[in-house]
C-alpha atoms as a PDB file:
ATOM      1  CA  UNK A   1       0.000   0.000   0.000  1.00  0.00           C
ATOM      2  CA  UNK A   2       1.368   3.298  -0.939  1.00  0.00           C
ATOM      3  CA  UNK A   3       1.163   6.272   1.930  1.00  0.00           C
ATOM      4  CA  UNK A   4       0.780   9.900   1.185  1.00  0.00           C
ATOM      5  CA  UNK A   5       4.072  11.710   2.402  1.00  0.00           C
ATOM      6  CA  UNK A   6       4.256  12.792   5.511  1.00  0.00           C
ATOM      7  CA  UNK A   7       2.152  16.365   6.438  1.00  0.00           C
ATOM      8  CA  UNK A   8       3.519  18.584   8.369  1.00  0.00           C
ATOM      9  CA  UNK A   9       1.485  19.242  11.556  1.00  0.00           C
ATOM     10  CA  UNK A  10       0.748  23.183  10.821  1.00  0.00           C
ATOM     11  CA  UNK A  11      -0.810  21.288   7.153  1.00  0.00           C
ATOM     12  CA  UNK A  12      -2.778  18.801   8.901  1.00  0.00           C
ATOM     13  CA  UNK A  13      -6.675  19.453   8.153  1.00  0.00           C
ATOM     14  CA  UNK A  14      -7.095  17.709  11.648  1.00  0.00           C
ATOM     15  CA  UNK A  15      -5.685  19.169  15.205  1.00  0.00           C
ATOM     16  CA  UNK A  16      -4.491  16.754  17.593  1.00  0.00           C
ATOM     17  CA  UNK A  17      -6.404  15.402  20.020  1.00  0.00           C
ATOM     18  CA  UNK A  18      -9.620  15.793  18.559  1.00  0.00           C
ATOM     19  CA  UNK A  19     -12.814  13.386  18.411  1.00  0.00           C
ATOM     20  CA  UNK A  20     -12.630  11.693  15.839  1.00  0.00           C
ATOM     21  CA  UNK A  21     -15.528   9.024  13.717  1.00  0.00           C
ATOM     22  CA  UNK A  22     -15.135   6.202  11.925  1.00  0.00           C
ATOM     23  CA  UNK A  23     -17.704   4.164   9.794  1.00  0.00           C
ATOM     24  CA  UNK A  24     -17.126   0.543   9.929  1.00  0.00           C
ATOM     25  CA  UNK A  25     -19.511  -2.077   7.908  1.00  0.00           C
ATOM     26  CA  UNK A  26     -19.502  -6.157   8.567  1.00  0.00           C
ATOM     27  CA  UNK A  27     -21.765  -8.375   8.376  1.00  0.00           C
ATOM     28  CA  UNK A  28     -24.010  -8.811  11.243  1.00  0.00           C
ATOM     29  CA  UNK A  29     -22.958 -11.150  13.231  1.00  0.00           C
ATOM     30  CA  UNK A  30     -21.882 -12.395  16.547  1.00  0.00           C
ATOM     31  CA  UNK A  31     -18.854 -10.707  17.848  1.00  0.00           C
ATOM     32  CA  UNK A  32     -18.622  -7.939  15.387  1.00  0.00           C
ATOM     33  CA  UNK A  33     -18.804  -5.193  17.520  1.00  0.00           C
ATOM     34  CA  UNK A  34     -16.505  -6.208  20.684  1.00  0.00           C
ATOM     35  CA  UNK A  35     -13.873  -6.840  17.937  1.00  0.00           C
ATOM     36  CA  UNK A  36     -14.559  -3.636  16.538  1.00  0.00           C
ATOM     37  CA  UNK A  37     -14.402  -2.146  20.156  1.00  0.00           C
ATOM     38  CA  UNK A  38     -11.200  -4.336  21.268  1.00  0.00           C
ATOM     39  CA  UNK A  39      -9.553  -1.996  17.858  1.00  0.00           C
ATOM     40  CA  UNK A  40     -10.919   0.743  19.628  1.00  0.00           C
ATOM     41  CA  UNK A  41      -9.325   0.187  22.397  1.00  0.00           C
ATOM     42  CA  UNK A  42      -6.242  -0.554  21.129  1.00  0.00           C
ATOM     43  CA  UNK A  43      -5.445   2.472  19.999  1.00  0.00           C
ATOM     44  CA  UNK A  44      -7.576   4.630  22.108  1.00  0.00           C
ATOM     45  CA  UNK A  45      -7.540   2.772  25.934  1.00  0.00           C
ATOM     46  CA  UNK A  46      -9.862   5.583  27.477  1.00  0.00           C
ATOM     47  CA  UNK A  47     -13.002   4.220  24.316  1.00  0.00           C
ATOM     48  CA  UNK A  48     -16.150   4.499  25.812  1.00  0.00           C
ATOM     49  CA  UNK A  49     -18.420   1.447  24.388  1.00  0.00           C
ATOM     50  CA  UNK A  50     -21.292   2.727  24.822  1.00  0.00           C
ATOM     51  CA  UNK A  51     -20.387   5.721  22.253  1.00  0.00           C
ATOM     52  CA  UNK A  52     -20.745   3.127  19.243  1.00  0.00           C
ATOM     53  CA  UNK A  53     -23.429   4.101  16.943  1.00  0.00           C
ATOM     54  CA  UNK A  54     -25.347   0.724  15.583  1.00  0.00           C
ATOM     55  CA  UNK A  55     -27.168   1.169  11.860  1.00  0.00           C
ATOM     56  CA  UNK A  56     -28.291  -2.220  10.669  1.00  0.00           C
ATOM     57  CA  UNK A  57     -28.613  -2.453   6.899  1.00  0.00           C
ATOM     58  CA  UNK A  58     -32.237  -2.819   5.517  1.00  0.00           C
ATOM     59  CA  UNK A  59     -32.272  -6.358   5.297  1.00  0.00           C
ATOM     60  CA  UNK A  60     -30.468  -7.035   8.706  1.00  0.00           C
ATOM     61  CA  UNK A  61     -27.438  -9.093   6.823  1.00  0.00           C
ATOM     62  CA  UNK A  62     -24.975  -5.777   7.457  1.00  0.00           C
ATOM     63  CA  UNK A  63     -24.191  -3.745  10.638  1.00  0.00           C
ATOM     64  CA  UNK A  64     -22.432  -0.285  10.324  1.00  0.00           C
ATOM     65  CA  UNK A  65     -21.068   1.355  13.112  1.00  0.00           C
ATOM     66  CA  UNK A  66     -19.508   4.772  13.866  1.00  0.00           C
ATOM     67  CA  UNK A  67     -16.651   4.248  16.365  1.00  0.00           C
ATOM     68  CA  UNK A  68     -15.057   8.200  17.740  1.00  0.00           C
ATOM     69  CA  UNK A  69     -12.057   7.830  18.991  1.00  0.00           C
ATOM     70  CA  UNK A  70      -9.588  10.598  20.352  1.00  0.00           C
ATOM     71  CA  UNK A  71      -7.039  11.005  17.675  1.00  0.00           C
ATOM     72  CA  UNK A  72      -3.700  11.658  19.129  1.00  0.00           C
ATOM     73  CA  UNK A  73      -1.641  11.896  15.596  1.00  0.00           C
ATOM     74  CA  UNK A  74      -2.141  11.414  11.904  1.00  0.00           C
ATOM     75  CA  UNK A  75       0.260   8.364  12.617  1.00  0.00           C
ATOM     76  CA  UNK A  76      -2.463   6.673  15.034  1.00  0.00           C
ATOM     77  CA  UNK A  77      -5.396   7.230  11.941  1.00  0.00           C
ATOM     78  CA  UNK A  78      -3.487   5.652   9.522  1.00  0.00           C
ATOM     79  CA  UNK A  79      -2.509   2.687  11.951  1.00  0.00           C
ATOM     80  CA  UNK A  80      -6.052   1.914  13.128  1.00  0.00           C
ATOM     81  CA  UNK A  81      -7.564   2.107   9.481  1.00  0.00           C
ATOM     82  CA  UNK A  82      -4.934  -0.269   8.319  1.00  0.00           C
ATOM     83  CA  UNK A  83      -5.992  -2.571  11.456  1.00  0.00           C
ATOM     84  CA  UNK A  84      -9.681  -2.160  10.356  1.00  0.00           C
ATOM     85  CA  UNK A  85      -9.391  -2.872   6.973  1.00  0.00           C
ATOM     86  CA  UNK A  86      -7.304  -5.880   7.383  1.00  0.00           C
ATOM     87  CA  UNK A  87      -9.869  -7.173   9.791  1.00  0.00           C
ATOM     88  CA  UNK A  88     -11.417 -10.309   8.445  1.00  0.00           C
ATOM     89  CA  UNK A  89     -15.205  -9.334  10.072  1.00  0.00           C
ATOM     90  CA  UNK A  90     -14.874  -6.007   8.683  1.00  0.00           C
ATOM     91  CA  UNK A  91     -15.837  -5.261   4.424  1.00  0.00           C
ATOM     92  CA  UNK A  92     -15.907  -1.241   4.460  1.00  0.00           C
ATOM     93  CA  UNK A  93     -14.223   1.360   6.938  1.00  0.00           C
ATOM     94  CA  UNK A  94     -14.622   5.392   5.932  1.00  0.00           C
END
């Protein structure tokens, strides 16, 4: 995978920390979202659970959820969206 160069922080569209969402999609099973929230966590220890929005698709196969975490560094994003997108419950993260 090819990463943009590095931006310098005055550059950076996005001040650090700041809230920040993710969309995550996956099928709706059993176990998607505490894996989703144990990637939370992972990069964000003080994740609050509860936060996690929950949008099922329309015919209940797909779950989407919108995680916030407290983004410490454009390092941390691109880290946890390469985690998410290499998860094997997880089809779309945005």
């Amino acid at each position: 995978m090819n990463l943009p160069p590095d931006i310098p922080p005055e550059q950076s569209l996005i001040e650090y920390p700041s809230r920040f969402p993710i969309k995550v999609m996956g099928a709706h099973v059993e176990g998607f979202v505490e894996a989703i929230t144990a990637v939370a966590l992972q990069f964000d220890p003080a994740f609050d659970a509860s936060s996690i929005e929950h949008r099922p698709s329309k015919g209940g196969n797909y779950l989407g959820l919108t995680i916030t975490i407290t983004a410490t560094s454009r390092e941390q994003l691109d880290e946890i969206y390469r985690t998410l997108t290499t998860h094997p419950m997880v089809k779309v993260v945005l």
